[in-house]
N, C-alpha and C. Protein backbone atom coordinates (compact mmCIF):
# COMPACT_ATOMS: atom_id res chain seq x y z
N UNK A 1 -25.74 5.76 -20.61
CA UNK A 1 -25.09 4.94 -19.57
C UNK A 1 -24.80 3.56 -20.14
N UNK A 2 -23.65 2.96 -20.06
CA UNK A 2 -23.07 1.85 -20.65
C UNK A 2 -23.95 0.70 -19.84
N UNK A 3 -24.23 -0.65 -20.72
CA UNK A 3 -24.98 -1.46 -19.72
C UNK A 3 -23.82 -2.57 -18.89
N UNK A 4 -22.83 -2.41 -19.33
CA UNK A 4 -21.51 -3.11 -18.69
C UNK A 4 -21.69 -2.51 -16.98
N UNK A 5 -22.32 -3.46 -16.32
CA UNK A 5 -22.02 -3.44 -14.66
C UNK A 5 -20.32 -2.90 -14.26
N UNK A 6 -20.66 -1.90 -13.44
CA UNK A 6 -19.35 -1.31 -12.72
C UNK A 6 -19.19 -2.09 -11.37
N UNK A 7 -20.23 -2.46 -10.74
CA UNK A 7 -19.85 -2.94 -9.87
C UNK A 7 -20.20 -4.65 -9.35
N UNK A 8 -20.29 -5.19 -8.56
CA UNK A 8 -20.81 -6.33 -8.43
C UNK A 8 -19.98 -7.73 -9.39
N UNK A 9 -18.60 -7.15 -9.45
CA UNK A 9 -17.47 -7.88 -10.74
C UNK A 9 -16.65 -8.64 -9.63
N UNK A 10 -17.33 -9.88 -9.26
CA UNK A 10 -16.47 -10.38 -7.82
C UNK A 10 -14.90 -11.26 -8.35
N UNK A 11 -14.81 -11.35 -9.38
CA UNK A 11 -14.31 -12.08 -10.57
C UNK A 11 -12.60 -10.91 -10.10
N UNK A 12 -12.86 -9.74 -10.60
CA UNK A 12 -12.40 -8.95 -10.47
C UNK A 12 -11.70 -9.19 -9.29
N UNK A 13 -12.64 -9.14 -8.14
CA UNK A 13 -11.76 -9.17 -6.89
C UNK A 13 -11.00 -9.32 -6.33
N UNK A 14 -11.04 -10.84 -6.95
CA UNK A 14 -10.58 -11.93 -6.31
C UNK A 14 -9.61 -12.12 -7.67
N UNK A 15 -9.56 -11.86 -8.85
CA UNK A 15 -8.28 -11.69 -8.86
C UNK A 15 -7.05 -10.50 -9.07
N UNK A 16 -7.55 -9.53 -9.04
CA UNK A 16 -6.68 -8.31 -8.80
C UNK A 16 -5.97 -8.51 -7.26
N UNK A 17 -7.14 -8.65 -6.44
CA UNK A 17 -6.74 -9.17 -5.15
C UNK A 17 -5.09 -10.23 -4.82
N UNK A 18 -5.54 -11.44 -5.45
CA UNK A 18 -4.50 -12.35 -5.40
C UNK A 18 -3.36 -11.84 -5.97
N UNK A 19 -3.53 -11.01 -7.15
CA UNK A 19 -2.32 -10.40 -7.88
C UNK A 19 -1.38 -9.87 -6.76
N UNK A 20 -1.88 -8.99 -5.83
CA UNK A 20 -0.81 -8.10 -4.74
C UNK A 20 -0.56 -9.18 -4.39
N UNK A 21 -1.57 -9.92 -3.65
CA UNK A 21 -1.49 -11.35 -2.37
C UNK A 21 0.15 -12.00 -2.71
N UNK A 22 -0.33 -12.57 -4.02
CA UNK A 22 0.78 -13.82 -4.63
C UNK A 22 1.73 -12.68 -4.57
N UNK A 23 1.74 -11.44 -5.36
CA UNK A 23 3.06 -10.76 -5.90
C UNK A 23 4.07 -10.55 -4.15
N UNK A 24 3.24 -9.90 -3.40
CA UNK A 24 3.89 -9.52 -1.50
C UNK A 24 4.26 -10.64 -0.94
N UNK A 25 3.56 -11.85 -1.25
CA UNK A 25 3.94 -13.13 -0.49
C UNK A 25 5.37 -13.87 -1.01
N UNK A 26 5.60 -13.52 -2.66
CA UNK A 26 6.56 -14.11 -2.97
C UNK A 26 7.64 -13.26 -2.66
N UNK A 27 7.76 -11.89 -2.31
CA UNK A 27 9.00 -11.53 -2.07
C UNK A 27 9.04 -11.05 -0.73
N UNK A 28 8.23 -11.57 0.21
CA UNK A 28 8.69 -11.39 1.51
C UNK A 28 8.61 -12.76 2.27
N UNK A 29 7.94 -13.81 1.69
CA UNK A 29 8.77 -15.22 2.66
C UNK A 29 8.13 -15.11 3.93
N UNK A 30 7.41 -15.06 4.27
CA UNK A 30 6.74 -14.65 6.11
C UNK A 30 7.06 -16.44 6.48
N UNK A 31 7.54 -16.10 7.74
CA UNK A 31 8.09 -17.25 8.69
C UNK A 31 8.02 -17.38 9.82
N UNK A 32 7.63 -15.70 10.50
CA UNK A 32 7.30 -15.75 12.10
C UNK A 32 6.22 -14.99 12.17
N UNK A 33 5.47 -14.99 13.23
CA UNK A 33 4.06 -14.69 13.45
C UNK A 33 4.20 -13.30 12.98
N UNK A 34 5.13 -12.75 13.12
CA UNK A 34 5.01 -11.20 13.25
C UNK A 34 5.43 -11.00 11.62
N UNK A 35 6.10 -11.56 10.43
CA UNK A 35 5.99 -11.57 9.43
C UNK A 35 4.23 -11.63 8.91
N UNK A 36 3.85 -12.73 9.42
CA UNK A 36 2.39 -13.05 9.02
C UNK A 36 1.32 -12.26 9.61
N UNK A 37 1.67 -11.07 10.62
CA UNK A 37 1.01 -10.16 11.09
C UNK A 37 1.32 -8.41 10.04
N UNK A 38 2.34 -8.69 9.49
CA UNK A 38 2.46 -7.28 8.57
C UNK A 38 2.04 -7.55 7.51
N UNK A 39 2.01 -8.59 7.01
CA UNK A 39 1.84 -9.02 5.32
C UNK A 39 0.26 -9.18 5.35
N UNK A 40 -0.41 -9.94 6.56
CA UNK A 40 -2.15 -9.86 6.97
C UNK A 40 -2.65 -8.54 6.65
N UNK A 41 -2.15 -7.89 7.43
CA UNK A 41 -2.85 -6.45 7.45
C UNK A 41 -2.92 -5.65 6.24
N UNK A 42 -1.45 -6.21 5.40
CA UNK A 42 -1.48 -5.43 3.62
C UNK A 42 -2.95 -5.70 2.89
N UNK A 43 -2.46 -7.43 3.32
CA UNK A 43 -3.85 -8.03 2.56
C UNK A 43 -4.98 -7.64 2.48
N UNK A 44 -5.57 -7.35 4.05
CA UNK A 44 -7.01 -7.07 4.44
C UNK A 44 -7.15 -5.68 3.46
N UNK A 45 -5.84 -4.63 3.56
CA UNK A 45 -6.33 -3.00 3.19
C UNK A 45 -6.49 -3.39 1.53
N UNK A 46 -6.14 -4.63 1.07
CA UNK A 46 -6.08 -4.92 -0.51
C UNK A 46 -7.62 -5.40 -0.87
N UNK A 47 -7.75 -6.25 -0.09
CA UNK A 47 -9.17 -7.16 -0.42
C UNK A 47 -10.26 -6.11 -0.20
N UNK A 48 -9.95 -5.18 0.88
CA UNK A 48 -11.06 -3.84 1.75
C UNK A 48 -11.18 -3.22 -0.38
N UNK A 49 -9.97 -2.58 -0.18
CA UNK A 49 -10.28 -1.86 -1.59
C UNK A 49 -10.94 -2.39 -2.79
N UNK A 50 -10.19 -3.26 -3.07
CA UNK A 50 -10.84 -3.88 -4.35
C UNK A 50 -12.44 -4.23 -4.27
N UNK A 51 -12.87 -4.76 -2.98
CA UNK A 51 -14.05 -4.93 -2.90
C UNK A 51 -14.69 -3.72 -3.12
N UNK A 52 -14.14 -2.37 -2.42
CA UNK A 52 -15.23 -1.01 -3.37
C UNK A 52 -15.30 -0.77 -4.41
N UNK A 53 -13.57 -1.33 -4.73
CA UNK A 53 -13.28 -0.79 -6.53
C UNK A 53 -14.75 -1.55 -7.30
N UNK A 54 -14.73 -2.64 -7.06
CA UNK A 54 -15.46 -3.75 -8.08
C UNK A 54 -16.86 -4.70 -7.55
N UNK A 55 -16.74 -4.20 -6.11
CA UNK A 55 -17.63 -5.25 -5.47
C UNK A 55 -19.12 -4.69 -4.98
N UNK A 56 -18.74 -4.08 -3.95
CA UNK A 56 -19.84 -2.86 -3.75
C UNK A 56 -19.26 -2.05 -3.27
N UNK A 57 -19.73 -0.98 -3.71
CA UNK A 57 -18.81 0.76 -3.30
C UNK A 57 -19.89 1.12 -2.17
N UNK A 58 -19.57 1.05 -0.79
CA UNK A 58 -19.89 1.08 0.01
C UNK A 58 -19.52 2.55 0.36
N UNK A 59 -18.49 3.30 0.05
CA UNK A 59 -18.21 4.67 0.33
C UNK A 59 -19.14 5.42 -0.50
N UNK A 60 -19.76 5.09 -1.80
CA UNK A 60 -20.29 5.42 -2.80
C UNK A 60 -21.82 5.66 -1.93
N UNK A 61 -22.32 4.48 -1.18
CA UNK A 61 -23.48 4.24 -0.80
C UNK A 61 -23.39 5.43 0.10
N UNK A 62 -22.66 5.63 1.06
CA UNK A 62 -22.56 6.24 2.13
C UNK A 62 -22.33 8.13 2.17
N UNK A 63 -21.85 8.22 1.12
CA UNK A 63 -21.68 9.47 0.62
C UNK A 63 -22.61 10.08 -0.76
N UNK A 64 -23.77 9.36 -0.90
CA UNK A 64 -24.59 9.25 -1.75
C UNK A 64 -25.15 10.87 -1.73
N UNK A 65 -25.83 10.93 -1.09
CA UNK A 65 -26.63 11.96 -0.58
C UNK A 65 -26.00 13.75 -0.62
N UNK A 66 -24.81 13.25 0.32
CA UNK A 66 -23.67 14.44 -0.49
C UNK A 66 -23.56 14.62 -1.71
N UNK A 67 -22.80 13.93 -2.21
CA UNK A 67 -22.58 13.71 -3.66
C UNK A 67 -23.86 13.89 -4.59
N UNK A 68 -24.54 13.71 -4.48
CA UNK A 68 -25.55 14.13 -5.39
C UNK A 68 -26.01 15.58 -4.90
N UNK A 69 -26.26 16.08 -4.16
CA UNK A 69 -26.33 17.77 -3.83
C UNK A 69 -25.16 18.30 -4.60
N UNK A 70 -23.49 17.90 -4.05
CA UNK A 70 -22.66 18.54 -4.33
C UNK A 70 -22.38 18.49 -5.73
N UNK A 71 -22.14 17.57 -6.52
CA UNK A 71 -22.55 17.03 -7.84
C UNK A 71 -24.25 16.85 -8.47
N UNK A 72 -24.80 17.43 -8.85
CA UNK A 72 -26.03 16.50 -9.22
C UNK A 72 -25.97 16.17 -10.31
N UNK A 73 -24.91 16.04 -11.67
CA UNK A 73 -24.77 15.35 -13.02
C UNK A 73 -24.16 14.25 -12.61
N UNK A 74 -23.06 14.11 -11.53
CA UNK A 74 -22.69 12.92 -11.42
C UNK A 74 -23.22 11.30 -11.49
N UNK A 75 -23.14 10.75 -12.34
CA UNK A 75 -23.35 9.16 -12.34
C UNK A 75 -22.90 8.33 -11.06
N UNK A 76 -23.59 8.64 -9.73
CA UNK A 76 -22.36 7.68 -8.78
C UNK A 76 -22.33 6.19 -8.77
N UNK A 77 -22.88 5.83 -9.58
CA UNK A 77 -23.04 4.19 -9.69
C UNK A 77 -22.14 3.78 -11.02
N UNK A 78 -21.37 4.75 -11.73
CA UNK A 78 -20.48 4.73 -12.82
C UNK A 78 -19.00 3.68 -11.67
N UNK A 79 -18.48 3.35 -12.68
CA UNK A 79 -17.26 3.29 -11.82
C UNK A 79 -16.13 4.31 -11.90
N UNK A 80 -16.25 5.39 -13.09
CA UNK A 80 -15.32 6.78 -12.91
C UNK A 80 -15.66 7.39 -11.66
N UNK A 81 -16.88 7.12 -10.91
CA UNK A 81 -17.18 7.76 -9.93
C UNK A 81 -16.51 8.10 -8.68
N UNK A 82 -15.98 6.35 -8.72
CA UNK A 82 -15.33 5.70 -7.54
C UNK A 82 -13.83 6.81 -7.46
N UNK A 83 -13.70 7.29 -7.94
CA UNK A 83 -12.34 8.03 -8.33
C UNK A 83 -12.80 9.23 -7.97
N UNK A 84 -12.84 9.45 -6.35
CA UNK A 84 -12.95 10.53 -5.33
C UNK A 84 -12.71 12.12 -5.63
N UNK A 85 -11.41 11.54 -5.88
CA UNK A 85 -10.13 12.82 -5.77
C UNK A 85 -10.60 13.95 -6.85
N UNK A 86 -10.55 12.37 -7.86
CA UNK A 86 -11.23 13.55 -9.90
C UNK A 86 -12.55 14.21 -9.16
N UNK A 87 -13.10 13.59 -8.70
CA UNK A 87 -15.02 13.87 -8.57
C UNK A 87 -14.66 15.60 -7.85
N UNK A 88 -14.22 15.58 -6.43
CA UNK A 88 -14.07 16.39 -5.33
C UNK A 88 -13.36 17.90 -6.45
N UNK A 89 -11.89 17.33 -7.44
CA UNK A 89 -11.44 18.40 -7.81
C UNK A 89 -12.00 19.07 -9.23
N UNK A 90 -13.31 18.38 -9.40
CA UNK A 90 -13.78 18.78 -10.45
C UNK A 90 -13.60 18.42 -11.49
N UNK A 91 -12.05 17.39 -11.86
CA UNK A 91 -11.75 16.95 -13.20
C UNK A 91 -12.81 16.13 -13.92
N UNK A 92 -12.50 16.70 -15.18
CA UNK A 92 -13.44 16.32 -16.48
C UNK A 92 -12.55 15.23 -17.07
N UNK A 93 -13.31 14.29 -17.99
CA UNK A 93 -12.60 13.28 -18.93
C UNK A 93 -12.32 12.06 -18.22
N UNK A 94 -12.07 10.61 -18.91
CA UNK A 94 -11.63 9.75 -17.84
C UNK A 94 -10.52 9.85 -16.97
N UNK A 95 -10.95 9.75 -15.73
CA UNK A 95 -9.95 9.38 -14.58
C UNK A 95 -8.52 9.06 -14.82
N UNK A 96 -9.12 7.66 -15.43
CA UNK A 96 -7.95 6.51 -15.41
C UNK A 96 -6.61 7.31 -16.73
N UNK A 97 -6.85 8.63 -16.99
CA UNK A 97 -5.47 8.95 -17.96
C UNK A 97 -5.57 10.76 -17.58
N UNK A 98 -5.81 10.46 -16.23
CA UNK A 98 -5.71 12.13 -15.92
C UNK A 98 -4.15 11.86 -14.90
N UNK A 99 -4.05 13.08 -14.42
CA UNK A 99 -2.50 13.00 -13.62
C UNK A 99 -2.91 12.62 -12.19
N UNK A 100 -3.64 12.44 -11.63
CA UNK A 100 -4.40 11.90 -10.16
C UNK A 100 -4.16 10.62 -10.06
N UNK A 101 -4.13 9.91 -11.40
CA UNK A 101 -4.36 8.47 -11.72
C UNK A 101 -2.77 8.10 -11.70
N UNK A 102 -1.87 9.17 -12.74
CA UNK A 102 -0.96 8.81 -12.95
C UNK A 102 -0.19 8.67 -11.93
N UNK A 103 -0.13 9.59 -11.01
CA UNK A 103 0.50 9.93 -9.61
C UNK A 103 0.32 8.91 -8.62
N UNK A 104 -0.95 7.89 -8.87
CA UNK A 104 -1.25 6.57 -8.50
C UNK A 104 -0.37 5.99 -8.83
N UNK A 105 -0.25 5.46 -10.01
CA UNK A 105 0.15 4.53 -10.47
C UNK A 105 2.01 4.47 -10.18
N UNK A 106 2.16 5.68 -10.02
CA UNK A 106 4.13 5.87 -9.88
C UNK A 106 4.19 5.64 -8.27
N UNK A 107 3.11 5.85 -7.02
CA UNK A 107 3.27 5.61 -6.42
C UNK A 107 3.54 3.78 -6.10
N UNK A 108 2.30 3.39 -6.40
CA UNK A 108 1.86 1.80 -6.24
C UNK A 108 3.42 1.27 -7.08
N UNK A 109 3.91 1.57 -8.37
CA UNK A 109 4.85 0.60 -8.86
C UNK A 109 6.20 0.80 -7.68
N UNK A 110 6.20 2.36 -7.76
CA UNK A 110 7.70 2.48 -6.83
C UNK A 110 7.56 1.51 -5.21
N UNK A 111 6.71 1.74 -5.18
CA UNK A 111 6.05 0.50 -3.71
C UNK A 111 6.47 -0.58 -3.93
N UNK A 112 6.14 -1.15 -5.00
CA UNK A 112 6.34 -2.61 -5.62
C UNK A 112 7.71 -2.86 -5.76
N UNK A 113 8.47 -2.01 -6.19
CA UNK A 113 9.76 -2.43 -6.88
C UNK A 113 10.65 -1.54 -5.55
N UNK A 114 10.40 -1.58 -4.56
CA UNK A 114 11.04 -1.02 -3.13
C UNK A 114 10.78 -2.56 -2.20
N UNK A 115 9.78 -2.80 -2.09
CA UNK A 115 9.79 -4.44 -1.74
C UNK A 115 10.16 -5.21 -1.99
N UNK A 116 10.49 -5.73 -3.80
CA UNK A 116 10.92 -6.50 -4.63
C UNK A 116 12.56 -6.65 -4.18
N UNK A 117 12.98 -5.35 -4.38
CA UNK A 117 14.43 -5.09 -4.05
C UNK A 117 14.78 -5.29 -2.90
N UNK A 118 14.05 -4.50 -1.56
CA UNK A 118 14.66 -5.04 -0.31
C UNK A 118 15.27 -6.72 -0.38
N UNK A 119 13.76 -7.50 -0.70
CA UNK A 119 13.85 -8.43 -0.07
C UNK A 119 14.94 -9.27 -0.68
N UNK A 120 15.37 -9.07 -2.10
CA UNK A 120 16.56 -9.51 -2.82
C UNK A 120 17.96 -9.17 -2.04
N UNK A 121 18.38 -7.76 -1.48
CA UNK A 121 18.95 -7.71 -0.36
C UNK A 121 18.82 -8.66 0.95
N UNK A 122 18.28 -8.47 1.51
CA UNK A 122 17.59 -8.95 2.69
C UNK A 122 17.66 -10.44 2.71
N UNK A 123 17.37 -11.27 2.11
CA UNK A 123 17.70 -12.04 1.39
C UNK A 123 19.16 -13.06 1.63
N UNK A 124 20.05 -12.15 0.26
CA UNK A 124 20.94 -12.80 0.54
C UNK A 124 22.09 -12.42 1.73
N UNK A 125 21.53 -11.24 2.34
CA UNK A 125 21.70 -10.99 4.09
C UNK A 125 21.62 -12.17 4.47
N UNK A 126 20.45 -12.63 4.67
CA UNK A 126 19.99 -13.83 5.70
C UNK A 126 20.84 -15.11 5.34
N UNK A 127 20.95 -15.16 4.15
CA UNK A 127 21.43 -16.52 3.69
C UNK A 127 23.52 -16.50 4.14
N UNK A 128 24.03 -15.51 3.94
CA UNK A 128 25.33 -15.65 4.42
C UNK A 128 25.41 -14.66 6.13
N UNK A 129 24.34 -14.63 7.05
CA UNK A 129 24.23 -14.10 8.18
C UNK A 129 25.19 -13.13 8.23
N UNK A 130 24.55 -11.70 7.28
CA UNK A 130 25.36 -10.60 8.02
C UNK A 130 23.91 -9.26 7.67
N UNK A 131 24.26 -8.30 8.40
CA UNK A 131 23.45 -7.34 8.30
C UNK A 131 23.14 -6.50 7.13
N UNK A 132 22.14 -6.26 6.84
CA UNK A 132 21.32 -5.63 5.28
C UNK A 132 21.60 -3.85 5.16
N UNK A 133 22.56 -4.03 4.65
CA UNK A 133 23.16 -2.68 4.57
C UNK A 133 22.96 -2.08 2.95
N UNK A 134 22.88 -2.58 2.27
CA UNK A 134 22.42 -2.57 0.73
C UNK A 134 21.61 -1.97 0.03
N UNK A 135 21.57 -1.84 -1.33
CA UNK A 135 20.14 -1.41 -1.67
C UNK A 135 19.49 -0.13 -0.63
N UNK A 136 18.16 -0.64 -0.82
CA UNK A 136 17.22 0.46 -0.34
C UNK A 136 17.68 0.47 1.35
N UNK A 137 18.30 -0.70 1.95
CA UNK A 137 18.77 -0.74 3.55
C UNK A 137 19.72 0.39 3.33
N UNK A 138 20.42 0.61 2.45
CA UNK A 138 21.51 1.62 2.68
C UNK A 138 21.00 3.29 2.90
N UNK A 139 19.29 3.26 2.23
CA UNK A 139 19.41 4.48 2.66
C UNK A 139 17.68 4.75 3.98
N UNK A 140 16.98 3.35 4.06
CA UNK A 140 16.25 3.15 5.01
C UNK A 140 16.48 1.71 6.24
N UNK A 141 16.22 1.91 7.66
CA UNK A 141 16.40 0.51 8.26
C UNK A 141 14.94 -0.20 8.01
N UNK A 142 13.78 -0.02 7.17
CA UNK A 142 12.75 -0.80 7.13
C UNK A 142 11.71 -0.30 5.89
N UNK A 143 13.00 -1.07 4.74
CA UNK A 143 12.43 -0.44 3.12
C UNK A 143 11.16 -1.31 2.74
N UNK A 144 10.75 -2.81 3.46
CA UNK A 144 9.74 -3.63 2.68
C UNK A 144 8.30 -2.48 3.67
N UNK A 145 8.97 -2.31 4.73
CA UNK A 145 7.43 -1.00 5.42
C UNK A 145 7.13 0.17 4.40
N UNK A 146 8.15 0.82 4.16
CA UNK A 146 7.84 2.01 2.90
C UNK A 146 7.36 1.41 1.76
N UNK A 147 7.61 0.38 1.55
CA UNK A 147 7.05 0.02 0.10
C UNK A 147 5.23 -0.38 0.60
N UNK A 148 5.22 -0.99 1.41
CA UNK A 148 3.84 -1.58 1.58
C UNK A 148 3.21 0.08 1.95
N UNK A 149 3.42 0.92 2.50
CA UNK A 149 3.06 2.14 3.41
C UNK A 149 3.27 2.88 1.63
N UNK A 150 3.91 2.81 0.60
CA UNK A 150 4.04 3.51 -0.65
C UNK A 150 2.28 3.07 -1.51
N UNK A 151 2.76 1.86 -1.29
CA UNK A 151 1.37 0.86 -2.36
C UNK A 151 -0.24 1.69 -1.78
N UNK A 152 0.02 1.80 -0.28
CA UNK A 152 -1.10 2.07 0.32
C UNK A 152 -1.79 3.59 -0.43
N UNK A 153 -0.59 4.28 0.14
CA UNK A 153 -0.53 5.77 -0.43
C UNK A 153 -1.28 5.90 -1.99
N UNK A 154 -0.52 5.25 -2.57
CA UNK A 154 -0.42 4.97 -4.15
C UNK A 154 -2.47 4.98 -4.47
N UNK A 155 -3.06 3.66 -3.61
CA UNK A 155 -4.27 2.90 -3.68
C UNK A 155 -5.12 4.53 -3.06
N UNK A 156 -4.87 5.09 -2.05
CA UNK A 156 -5.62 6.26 -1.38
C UNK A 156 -5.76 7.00 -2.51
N UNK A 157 -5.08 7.87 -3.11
CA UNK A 157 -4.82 8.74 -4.11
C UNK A 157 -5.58 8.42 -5.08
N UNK A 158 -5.42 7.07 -5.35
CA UNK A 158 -7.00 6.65 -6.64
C UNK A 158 -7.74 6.14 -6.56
N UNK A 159 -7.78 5.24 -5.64
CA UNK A 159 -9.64 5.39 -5.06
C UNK A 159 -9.77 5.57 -3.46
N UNK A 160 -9.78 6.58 -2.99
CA UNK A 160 -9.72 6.17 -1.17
C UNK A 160 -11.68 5.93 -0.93
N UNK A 161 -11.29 5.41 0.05
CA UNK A 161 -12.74 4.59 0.56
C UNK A 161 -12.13 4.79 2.32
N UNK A 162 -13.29 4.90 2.47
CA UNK A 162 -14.04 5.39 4.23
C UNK A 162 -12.99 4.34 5.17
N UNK A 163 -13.10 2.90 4.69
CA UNK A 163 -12.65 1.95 5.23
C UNK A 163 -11.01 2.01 5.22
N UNK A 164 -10.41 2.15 4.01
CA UNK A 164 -9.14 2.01 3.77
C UNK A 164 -8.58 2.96 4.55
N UNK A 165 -8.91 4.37 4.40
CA UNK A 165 -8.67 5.56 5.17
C UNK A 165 -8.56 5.46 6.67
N UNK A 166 -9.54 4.88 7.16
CA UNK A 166 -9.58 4.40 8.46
C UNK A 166 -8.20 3.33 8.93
N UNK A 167 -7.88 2.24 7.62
CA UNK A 167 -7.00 1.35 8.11
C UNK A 167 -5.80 2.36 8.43
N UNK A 168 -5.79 2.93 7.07
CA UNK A 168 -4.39 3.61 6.49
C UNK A 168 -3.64 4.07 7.93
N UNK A 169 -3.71 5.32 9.00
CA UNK A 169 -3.31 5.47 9.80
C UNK A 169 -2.50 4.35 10.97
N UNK A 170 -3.99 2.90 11.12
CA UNK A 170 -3.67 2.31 12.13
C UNK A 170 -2.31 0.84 11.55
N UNK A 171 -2.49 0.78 10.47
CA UNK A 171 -1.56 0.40 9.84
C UNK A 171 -0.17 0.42 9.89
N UNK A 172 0.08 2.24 9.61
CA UNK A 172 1.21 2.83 9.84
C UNK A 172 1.94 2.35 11.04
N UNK A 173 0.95 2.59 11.69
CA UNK A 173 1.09 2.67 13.48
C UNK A 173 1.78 1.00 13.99
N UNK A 174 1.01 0.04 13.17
CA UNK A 174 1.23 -1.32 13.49
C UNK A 174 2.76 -1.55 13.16
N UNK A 175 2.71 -1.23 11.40
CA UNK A 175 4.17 -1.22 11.17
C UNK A 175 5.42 -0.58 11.58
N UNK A 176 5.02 0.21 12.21
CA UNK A 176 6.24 1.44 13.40
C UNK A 176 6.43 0.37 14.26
N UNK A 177 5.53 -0.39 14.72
CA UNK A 177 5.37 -0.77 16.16
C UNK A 177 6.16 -2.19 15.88
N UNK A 178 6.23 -2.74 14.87
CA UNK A 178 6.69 -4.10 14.36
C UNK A 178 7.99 -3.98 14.26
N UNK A 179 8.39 -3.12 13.66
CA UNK A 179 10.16 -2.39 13.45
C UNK A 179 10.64 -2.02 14.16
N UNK A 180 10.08 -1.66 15.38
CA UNK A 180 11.04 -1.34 16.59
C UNK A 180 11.13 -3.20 17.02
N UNK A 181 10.24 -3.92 16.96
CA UNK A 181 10.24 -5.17 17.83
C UNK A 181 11.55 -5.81 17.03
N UNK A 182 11.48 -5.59 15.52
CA UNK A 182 12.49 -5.95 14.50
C UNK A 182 13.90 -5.76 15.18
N UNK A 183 13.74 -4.22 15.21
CA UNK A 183 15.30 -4.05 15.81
C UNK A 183 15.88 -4.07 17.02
N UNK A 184 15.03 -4.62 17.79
CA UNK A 184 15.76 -5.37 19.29
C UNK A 184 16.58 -6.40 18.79
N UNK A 185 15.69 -6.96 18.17
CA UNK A 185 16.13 -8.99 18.07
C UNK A 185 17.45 -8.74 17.33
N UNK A 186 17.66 -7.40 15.93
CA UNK A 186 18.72 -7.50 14.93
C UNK A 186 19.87 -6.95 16.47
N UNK A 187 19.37 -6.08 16.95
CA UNK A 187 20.71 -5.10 17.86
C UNK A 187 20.99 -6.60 18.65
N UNK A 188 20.11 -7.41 18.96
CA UNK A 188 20.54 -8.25 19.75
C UNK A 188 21.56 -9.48 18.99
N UNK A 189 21.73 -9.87 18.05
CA UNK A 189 21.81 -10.54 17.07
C UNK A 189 23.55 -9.91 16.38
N UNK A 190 23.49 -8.62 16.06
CA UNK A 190 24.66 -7.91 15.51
C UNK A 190 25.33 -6.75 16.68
N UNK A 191 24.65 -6.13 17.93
CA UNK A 191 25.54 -5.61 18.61
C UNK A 191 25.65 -4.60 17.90
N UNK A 192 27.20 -4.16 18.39
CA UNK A 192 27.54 -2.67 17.69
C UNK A 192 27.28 -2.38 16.49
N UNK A 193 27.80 -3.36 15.28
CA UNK A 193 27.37 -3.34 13.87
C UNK A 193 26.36 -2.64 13.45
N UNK A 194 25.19 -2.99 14.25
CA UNK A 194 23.87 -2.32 14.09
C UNK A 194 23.82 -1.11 14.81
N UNK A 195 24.06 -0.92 15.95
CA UNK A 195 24.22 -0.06 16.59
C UNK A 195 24.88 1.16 15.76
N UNK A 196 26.13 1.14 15.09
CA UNK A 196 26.17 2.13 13.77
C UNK A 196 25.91 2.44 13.11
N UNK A 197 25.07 1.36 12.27
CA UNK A 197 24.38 1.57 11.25
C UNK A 197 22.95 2.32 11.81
N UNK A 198 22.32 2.19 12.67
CA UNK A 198 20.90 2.94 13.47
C UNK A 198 21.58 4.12 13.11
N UNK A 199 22.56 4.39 13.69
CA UNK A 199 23.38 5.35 14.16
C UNK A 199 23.02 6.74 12.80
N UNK A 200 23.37 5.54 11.79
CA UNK A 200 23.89 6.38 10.57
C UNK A 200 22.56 6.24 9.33
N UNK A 201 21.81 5.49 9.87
CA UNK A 201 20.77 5.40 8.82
C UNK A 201 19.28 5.72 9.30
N UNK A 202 18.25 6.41 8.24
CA UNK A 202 17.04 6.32 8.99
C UNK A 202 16.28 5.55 9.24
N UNK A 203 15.39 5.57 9.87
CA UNK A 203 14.06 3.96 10.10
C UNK A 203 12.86 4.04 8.81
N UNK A 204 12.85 5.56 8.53
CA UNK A 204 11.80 5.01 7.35
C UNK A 204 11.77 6.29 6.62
N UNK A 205 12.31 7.23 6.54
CA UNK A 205 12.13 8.53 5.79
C UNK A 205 13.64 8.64 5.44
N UNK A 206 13.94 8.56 4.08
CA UNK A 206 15.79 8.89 4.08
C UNK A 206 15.78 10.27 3.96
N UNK A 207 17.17 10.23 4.21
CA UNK A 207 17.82 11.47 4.00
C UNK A 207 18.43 11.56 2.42
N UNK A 208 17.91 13.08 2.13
CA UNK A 208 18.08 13.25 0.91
C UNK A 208 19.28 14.99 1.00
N UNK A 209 20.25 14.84 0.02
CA UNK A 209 20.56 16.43 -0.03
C UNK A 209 22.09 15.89 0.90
């Protein structure tokens, strides 16, 4: 057993943490409460995780007892441990370069670079006042939600924790609930314009084929 601490790395936390924080804050601009109510809630499911990743694995604690019946070679105080999915499907070797991991990682970037882009649309929408038809708007009406709802996905898949899992659903739910409030104010704002485009585009799942 390596004597390098897996967990208790608050260092870590706090800055992997800030990494999303700073990276989501700079390309979404929050300006009304309800901006600062979707981008909050990313945060919390960011700081929730990282704190198991690195801080204390509280799912680890809690599923102890299982896990050692169901596993009894397992190391659960390793930090390969923390990596659910490998443990549950039996995979051997490190985690972090198996396809569980990888399938992470394509989720979380495509997340990233679906936000990045909206808001570059979106953007210069706002700045010459006309409607965000562009980019990822052209084939969703609420691409910075799929990207944050992608990242989430992305984070479940390689390490899910009791807590996150729990957010994950009510999350969804918040951000459904935010995007309809979104598209009163735009229908109210653009009228028919929008009204066609609803018409012709989806709210968060495109059409493919």
């Amino acid at each position: 057993m390596s004597d390098i601490p897996a967990y208790g790395l608050w260092s870590l936390v706090i800055i992997n943490s800030l990494i999303f924080i700073i990276f989501t804050f700079s390309f979404t601009k929050p300006k009304t409460a309800r901006d600062w109510r979707s981008l909050g809630a990313f945060w919390a499911f960011i700081v929730a995780l990282f704190t198991e990743m690195y801080g204390i694995p509280l799912t680890i604690y809690l599923l102890s007892g299982w896990l050692t019946r169901r596993y009894p070679g397992l190391d659960l105080y390793s930090h390969n441990a923390g990596h659910l999915w490998s443990d549950l499907l039996g995979s051997t070797g490190d985690p972090h370069i198996g396809m569980i991991h990888i399938i992470s990682s394509i989720l979380i970037l495509a997340g990233l670079y679906i936000i990045s882009s909206a808001w570059s649309v979106l953007y210069k929408a706002q700045q010459s006042h006309t409607l965000a038809t562009t980019g990822p708007y052209a084939y969703v009406r609420h691409p910075q939600y799929d990207g944050f709802i992608l990242v989430m996905i992305g984070f479940l898949v390689q390490w899910p924790t009791i807590l996150t899992l729990i957010m994950f659903p009510i999350l969804v739910w918040m951000y459904r609930r935010l995007a309809r409030q979104e598209e009163k104010e735009i229908q109210a704002e653009f009228g028919d314009e929008y009204s066609r485009y609803a018409a012709a585009t989806p709210a968060f799942i495109p059409r493919f084929g």
